[in-house]
PDB file of N, CA and C in Angstrom:
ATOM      1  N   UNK A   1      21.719  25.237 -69.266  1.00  0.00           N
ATOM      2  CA  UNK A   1      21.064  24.175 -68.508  1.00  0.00           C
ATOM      3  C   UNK A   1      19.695  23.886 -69.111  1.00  0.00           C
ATOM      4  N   UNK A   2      19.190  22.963 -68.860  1.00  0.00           N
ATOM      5  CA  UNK A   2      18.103  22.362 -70.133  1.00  0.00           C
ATOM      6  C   UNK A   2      16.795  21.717 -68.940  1.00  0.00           C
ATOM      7  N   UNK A   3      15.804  22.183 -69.075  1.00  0.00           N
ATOM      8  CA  UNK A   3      14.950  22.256 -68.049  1.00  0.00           C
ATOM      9  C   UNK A   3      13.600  21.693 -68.777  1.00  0.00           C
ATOM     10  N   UNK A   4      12.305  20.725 -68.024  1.00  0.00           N
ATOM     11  CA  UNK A   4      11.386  20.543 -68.334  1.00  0.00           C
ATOM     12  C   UNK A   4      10.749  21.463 -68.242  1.00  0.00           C
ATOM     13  N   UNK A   5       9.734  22.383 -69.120  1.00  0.00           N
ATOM     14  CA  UNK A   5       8.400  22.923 -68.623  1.00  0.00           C
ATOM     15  C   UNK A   5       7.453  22.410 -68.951  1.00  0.00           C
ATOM     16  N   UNK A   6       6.368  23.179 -68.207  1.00  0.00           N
ATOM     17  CA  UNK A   6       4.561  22.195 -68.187  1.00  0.00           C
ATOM     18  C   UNK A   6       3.867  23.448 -67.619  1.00  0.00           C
ATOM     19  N   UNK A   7       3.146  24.018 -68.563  1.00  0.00           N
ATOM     20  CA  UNK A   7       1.826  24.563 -68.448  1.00  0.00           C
ATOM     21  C   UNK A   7       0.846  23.898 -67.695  1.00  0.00           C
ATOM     22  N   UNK A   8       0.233  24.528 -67.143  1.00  0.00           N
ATOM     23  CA  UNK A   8      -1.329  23.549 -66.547  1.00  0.00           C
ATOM     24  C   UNK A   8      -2.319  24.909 -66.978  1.00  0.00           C
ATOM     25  N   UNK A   9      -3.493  24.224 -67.444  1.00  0.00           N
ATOM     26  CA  UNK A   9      -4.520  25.478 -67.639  1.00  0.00           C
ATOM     27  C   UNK A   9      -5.929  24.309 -67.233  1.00  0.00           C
ATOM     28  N   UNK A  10      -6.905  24.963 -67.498  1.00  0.00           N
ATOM     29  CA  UNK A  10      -8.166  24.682 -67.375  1.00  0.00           C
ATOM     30  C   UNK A  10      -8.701  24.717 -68.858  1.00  0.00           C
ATOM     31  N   UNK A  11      -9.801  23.617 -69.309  1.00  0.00           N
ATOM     32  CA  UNK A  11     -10.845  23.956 -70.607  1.00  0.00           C
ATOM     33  C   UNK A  11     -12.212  23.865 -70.180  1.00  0.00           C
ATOM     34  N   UNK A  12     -13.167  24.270 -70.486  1.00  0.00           N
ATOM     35  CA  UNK A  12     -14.533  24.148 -70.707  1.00  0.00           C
ATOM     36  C   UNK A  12     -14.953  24.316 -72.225  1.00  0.00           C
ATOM     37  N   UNK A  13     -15.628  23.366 -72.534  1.00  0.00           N
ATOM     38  CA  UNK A  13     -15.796  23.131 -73.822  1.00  0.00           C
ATOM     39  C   UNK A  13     -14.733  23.709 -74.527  1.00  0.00           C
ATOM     40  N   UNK A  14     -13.567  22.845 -74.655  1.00  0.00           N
ATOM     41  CA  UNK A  14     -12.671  23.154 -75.383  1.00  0.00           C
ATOM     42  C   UNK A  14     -11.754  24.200 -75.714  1.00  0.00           C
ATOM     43  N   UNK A  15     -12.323  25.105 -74.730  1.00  0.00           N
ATOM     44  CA  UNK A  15     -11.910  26.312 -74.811  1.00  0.00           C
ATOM     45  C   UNK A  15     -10.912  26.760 -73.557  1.00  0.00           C
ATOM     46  N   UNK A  16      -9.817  27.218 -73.746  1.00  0.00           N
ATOM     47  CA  UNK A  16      -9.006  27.850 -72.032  1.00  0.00           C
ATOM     48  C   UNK A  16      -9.383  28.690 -71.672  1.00  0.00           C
ATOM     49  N   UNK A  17     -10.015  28.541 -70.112  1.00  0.00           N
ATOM     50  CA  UNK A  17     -10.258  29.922 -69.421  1.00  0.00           C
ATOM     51  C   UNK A  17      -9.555  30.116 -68.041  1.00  0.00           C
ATOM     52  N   UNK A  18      -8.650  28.838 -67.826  1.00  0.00           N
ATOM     53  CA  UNK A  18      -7.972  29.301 -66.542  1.00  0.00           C
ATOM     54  C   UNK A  18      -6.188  28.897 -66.858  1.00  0.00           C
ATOM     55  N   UNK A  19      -5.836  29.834 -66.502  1.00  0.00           N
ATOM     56  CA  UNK A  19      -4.059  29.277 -66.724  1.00  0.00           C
ATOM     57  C   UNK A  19      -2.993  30.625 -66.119  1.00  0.00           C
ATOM     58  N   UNK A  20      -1.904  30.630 -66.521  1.00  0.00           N
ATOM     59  CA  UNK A  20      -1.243  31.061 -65.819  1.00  0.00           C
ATOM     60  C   UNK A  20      -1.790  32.995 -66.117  1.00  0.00           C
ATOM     61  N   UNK A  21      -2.321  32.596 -67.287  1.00  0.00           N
ATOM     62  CA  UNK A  21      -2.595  34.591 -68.000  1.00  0.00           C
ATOM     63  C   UNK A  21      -4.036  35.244 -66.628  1.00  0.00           C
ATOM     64  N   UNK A  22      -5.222  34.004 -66.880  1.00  0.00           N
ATOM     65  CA  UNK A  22      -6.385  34.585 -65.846  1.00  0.00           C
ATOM     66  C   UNK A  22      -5.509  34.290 -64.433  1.00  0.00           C
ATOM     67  N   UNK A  23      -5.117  33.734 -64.259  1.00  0.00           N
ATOM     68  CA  UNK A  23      -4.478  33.309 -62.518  1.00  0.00           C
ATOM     69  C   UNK A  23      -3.971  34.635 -61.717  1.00  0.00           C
ATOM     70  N   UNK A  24      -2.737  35.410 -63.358  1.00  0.00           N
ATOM     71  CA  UNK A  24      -1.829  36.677 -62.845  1.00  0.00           C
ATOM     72  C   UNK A  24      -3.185  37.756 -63.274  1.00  0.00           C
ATOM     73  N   UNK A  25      -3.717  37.733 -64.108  1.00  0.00           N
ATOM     74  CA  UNK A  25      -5.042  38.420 -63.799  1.00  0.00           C
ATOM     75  C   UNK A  25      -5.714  38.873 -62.273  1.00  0.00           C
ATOM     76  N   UNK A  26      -6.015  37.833 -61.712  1.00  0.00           N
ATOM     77  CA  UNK A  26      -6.501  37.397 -60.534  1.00  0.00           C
ATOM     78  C   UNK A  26      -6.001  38.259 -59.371  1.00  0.00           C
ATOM     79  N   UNK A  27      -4.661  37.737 -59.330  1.00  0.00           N
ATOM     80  CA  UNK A  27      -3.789  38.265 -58.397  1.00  0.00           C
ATOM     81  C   UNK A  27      -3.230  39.727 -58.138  1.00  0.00           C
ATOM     82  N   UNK A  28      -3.149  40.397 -59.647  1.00  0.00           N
ATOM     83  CA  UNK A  28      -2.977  41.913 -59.930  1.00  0.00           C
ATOM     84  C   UNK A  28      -4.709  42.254 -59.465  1.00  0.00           C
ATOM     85  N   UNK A  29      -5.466  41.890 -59.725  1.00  0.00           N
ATOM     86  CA  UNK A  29      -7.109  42.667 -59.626  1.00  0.00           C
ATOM     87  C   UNK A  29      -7.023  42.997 -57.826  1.00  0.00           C
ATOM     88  N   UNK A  30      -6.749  41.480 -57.383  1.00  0.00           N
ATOM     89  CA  UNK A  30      -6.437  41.559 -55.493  1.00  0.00           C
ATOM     90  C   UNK A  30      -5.558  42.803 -55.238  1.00  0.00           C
ATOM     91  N   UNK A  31      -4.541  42.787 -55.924  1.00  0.00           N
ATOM     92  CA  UNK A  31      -3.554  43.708 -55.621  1.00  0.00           C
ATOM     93  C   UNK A  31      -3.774  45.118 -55.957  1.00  0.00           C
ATOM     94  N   UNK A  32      -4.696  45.614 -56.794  1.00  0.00           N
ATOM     95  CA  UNK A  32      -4.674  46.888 -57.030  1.00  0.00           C
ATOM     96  C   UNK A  32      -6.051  47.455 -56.933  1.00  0.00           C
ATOM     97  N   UNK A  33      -7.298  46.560 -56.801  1.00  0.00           N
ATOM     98  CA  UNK A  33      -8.482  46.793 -56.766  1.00  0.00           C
ATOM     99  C   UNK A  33      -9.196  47.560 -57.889  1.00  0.00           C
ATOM    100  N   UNK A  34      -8.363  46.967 -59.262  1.00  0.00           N
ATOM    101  CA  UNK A  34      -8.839  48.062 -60.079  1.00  0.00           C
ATOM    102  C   UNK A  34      -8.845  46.514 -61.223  1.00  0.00           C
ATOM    103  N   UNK A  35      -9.348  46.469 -62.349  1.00  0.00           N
ATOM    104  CA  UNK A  35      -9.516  46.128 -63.734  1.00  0.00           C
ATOM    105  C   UNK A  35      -8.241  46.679 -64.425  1.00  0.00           C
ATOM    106  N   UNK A  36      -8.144  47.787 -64.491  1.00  0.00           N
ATOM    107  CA  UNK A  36      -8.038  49.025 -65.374  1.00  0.00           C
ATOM    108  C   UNK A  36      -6.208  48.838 -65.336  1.00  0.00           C
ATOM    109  N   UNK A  37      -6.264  48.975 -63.553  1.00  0.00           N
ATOM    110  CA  UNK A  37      -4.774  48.902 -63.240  1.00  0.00           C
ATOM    111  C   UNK A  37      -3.699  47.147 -63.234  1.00  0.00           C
ATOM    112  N   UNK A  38      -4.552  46.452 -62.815  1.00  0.00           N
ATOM    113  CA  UNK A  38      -4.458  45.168 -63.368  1.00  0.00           C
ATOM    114  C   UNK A  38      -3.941  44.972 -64.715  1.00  0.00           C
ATOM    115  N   UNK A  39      -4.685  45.356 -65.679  1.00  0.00           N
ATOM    116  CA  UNK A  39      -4.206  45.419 -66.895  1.00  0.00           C
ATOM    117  C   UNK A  39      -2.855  45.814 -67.717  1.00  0.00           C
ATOM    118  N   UNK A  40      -2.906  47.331 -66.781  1.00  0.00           N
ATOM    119  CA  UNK A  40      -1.659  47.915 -67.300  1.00  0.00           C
ATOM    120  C   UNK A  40      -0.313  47.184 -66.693  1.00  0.00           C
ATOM    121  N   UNK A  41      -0.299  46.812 -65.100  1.00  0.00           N
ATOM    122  CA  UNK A  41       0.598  45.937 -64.645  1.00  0.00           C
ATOM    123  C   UNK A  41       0.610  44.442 -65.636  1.00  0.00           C
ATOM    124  N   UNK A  42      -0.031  44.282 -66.181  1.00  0.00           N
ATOM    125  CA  UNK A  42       0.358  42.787 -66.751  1.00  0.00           C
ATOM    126  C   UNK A  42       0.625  43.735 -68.664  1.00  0.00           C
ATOM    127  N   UNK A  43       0.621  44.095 -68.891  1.00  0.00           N
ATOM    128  CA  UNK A  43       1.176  44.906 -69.951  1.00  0.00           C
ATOM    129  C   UNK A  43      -0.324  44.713 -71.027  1.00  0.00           C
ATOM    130  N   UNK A  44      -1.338  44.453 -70.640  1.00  0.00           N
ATOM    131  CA  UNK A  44      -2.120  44.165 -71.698  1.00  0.00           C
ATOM    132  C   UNK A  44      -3.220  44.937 -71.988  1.00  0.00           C
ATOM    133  N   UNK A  45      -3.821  45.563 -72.701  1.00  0.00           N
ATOM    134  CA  UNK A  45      -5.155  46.340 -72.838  1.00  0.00           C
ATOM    135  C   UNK A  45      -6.314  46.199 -72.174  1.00  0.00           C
ATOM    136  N   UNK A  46      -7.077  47.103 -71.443  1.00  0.00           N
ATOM    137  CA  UNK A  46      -8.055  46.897 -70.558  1.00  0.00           C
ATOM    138  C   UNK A  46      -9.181  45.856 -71.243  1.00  0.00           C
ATOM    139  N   UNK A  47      -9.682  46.174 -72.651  1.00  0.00           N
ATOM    140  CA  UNK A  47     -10.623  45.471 -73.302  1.00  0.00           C
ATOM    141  C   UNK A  47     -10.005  43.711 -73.544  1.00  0.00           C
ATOM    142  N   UNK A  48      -8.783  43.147 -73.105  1.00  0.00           N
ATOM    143  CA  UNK A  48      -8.046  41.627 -73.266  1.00  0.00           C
ATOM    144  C   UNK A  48      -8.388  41.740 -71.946  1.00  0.00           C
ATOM    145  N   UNK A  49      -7.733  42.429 -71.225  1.00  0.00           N
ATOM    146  CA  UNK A  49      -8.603  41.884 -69.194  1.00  0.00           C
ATOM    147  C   UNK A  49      -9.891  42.092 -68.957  1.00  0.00           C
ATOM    148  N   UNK A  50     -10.863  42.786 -69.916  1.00  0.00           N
ATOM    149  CA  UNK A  50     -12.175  42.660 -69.386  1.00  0.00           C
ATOM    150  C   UNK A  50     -13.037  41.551 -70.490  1.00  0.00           C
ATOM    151  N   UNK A  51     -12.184  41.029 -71.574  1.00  0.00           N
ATOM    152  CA  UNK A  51     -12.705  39.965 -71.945  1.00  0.00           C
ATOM    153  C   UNK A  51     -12.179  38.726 -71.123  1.00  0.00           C
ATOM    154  N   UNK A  52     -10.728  38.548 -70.329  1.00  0.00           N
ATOM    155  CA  UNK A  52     -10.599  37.589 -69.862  1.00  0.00           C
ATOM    156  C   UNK A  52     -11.440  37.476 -68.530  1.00  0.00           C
ATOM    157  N   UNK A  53     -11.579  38.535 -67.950  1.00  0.00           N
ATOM    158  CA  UNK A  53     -12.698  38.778 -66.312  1.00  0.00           C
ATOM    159  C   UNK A  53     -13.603  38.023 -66.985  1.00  0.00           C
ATOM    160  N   UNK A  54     -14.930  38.311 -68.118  1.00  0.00           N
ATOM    161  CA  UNK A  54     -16.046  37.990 -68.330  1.00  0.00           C
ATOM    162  C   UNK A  54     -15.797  36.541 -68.639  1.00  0.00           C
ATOM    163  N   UNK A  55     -14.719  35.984 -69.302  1.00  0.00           N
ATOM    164  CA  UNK A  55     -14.463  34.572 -69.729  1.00  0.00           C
ATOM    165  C   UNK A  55     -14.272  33.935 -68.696  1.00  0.00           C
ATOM    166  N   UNK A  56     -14.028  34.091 -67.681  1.00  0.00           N
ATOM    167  CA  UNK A  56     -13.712  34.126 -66.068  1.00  0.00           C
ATOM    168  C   UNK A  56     -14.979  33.599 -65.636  1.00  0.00           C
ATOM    169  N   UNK A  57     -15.787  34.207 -65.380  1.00  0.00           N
ATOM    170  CA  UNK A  57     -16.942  34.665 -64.912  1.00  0.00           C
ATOM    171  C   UNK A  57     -18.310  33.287 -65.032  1.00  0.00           C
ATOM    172  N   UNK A  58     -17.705  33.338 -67.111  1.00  0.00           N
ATOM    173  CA  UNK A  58     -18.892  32.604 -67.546  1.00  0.00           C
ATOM    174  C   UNK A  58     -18.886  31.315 -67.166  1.00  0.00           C
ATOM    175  N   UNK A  59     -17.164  30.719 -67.296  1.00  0.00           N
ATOM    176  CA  UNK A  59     -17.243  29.385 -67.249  1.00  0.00           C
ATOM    177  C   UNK A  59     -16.696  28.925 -65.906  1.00  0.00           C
ATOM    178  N   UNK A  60     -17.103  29.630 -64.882  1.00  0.00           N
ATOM    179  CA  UNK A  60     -17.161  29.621 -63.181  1.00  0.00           C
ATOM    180  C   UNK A  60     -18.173  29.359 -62.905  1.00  0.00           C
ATOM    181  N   UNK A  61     -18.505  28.465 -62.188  1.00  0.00           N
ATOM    182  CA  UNK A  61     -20.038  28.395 -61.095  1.00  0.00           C
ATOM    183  C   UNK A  61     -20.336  29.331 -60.337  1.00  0.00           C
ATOM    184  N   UNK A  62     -18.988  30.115 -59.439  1.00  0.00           N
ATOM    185  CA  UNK A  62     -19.517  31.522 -58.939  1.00  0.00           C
ATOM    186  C   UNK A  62     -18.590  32.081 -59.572  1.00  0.00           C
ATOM    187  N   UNK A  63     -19.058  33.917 -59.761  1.00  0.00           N
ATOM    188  CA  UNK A  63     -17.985  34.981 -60.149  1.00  0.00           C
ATOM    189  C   UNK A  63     -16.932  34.765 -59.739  1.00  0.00           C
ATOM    190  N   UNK A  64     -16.070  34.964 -60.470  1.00  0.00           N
ATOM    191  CA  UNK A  64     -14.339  35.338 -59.766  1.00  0.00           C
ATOM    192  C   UNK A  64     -13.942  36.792 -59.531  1.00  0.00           C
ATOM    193  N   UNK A  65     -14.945  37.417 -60.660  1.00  0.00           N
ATOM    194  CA  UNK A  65     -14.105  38.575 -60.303  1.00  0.00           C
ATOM    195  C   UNK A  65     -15.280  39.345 -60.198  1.00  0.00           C
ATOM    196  N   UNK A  66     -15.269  40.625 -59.437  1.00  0.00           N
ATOM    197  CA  UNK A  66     -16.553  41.128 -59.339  1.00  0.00           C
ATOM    198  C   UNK A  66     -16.205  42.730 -59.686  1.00  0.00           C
ATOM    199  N   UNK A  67     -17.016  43.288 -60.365  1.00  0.00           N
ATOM    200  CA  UNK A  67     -16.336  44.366 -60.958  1.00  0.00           C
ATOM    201  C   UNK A  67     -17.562  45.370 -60.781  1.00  0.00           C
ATOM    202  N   UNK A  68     -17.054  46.649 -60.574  1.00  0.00           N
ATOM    203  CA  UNK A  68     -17.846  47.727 -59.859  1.00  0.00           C
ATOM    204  C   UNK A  68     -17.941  49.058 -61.252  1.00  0.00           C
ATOM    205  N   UNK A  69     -19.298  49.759 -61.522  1.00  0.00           N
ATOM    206  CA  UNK A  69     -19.352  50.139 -62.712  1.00  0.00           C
ATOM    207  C   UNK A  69     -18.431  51.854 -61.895  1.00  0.00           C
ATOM    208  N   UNK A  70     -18.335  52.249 -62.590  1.00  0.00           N
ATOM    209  CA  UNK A  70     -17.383  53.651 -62.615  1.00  0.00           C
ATOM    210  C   UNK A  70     -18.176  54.840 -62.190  1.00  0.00           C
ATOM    211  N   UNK A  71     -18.173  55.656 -61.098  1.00  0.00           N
ATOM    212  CA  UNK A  71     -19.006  56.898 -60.415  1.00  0.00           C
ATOM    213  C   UNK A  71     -18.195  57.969 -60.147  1.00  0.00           C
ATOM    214  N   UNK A  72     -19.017  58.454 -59.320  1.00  0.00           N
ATOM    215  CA  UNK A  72     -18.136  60.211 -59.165  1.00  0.00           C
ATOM    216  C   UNK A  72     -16.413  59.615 -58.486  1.00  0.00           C
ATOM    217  N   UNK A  73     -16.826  58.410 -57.967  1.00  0.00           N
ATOM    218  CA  UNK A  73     -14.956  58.029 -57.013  1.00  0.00           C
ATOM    219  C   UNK A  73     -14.387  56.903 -57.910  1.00  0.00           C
ATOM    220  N   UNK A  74     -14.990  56.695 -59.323  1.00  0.00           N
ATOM    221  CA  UNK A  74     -14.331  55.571 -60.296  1.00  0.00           C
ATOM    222  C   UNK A  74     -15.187  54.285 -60.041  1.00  0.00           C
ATOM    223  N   UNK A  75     -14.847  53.442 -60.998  1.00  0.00           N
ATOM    224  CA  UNK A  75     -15.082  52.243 -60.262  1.00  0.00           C
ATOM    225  C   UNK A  75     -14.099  51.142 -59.717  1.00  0.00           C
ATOM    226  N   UNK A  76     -14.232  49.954 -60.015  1.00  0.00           N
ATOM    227  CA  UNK A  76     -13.326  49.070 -59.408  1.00  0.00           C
ATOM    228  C   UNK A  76     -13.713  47.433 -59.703  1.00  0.00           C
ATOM    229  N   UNK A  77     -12.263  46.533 -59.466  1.00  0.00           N
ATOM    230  CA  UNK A  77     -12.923  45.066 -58.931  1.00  0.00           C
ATOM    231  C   UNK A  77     -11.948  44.674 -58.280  1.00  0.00           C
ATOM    232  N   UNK A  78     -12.926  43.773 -58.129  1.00  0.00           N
ATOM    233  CA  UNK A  78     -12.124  43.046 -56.784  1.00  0.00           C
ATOM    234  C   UNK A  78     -12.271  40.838 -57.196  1.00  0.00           C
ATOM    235  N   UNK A  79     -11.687  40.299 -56.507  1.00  0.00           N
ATOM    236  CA  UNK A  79     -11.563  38.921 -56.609  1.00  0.00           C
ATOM    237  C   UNK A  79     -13.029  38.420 -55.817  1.00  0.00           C
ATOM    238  N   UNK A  80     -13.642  37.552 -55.997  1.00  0.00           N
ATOM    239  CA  UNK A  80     -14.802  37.001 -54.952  1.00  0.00           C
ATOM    240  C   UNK A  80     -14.141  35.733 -53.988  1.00  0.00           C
ATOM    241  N   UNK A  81     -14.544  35.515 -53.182  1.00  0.00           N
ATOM    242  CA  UNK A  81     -14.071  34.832 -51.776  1.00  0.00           C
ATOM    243  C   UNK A  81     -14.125  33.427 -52.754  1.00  0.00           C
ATOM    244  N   UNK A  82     -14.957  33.158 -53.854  1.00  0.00           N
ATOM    245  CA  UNK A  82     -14.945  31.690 -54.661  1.00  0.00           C
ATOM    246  C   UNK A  82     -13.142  31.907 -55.208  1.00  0.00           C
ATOM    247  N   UNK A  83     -12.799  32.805 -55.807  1.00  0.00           N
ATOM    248  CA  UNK A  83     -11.753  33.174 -56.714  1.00  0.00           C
ATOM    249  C   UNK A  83     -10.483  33.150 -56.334  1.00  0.00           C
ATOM    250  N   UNK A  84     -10.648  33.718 -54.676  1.00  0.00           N
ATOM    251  CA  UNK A  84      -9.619  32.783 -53.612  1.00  0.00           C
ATOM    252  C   UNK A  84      -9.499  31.487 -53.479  1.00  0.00           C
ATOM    253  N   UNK A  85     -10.398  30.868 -53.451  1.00  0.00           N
ATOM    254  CA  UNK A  85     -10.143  29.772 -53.514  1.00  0.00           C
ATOM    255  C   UNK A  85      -9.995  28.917 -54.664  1.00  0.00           C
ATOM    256  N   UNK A  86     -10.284  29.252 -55.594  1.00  0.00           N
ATOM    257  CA  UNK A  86      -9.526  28.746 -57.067  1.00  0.00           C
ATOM    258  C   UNK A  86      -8.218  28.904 -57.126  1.00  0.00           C
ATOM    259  N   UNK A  87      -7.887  30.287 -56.770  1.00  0.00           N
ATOM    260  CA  UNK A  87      -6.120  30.886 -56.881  1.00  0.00           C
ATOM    261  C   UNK A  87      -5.630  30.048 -56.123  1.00  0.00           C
ATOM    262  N   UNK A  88      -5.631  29.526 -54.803  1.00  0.00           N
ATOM    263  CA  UNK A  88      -5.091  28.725 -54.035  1.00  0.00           C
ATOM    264  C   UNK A  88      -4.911  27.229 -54.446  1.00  0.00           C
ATOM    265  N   UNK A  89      -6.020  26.720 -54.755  1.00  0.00           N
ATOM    266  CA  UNK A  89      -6.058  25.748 -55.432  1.00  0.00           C
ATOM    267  C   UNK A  89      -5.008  25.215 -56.875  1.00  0.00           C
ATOM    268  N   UNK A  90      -5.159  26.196 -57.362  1.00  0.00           N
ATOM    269  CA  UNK A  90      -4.403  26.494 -58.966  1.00  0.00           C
ATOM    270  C   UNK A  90      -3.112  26.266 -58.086  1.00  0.00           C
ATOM    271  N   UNK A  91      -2.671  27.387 -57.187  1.00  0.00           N
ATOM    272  CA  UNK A  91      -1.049  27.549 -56.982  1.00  0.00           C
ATOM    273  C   UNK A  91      -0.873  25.735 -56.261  1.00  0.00           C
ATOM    274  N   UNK A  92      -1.408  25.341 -55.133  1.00  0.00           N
ATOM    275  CA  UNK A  92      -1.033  24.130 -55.285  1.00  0.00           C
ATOM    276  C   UNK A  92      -0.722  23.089 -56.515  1.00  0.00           C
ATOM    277  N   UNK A  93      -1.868  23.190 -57.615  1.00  0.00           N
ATOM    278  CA  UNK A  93      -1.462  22.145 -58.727  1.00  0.00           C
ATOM    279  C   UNK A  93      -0.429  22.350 -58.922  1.00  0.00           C
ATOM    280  N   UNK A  94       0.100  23.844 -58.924  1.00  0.00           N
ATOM    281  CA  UNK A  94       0.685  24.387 -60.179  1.00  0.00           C
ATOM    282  C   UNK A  94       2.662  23.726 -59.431  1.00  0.00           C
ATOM    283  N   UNK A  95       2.263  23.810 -57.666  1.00  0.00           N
ATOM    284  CA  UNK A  95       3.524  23.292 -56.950  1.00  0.00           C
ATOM    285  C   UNK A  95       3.616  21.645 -57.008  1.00  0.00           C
ATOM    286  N   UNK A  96       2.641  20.996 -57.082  1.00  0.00           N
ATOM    287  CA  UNK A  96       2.746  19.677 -57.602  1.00  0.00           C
ATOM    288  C   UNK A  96       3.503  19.397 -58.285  1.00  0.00           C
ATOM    289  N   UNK A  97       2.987  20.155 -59.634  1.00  0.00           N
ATOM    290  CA  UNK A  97       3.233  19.433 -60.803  1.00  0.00           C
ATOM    291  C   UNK A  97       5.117  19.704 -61.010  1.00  0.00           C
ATOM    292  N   UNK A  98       5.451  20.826 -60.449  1.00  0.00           N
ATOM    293  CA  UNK A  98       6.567  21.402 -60.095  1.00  0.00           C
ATOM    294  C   UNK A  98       7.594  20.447 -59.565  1.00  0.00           C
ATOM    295  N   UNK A  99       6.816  20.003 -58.582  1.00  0.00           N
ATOM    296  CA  UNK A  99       7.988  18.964 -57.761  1.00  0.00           C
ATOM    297  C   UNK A  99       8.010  17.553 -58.451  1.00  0.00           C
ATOM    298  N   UNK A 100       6.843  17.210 -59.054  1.00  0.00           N
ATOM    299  CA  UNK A 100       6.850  15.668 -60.117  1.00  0.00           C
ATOM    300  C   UNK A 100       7.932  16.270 -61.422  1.00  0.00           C
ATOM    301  N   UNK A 101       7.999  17.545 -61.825  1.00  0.00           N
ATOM    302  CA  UNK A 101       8.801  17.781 -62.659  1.00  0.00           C
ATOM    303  C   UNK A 101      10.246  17.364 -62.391  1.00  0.00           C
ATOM    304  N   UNK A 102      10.490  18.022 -61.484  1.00  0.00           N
ATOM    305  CA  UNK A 102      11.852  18.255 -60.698  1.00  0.00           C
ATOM    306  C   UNK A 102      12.373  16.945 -60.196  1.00  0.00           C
ATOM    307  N   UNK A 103      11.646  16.276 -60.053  1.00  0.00           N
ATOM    308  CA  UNK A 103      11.990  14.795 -59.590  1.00  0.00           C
ATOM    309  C   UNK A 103      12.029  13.986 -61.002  1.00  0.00           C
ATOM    310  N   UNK A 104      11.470  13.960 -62.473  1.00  0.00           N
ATOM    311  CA  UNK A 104      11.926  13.280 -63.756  1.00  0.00           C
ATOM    312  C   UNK A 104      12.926  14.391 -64.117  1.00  0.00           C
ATOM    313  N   UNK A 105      12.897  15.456 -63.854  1.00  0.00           N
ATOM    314  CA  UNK A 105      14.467  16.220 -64.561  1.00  0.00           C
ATOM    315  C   UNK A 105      15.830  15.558 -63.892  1.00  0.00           C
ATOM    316  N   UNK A 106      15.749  15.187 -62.730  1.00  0.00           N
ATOM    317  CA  UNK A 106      17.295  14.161 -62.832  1.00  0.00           C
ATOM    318  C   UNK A 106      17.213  13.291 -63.352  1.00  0.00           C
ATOM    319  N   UNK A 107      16.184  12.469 -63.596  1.00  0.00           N
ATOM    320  CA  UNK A 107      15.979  11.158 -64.794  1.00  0.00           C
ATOM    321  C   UNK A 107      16.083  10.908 -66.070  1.00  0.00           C
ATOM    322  N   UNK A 108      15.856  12.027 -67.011  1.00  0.00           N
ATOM    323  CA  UNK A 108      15.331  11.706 -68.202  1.00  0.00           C
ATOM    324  C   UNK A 108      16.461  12.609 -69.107  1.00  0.00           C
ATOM    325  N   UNK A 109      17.214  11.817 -70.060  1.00  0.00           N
ATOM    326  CA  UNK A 109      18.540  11.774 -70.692  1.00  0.00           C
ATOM    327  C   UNK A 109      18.434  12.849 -71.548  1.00  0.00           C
ATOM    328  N   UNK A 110      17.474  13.662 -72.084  1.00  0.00           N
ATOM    329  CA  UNK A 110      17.095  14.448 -73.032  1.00  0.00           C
ATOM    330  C   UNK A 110      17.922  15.911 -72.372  1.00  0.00           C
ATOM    331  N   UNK A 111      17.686  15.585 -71.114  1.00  0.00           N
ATOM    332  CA  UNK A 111      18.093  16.811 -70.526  1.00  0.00           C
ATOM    333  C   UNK A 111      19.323  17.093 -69.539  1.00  0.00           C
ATOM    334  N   UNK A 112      20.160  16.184 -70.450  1.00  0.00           N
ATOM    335  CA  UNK A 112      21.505  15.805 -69.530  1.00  0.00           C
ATOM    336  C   UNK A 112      22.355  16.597 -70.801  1.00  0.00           C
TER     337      UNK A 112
END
């Protein structure tokens, strides 16, 4: 079966800092309260999630992710109440663009 896809990401100066990689970022950090563990759930090296957190960070008006330095009980991060509301935001586009898809995939002959 032969299906449209469509990425949606974010640029600031030309550059991507929001898309589906920081989004599942996002959502693992909520979920495990860790950087560290985040990382390993998305299969990627802590130093690629703590460059994508800081890339996060820079080209945000507020933090997204807020990250706690490491003590006698570890450290940690967590999402900021702004970062919720980006994630939410994002998942709507992301169902938009979903259903405008789904509505030209019975249309368009390429994919018949």
């Amino acid at each position: 079966m032969k299906q449209l896809k469509i990425k949606c990401w974010i640029e600031a100066d030309g550059e991507k800092y929001y898309g589906p990689g920081p989004h599942e970022l996002l959502k693992q950090i909520q979920k495990e309260g860790s950087l560290s563990k985040a990382a390993v759930k998305m299969h990627m090296s802590y130093k690629k999630a703590w460059a994508m957190a800081q890339r996060l960070n820079q080209f945000s008006e507020e933090a997204l992710v807020i990250l706690k330095k490491g003590g006698q009980h570890g450290g940690g991060a967590e999402v900021s109440p702004y970062a919720l509301e980006i994630m939410k935001e994002y998942e709507e586009l992301q169902l938009k663009v979903r259903q405008q898809i789904d509505q030209k995939d019975k249309s368009l002959k390429i994919l018949k």
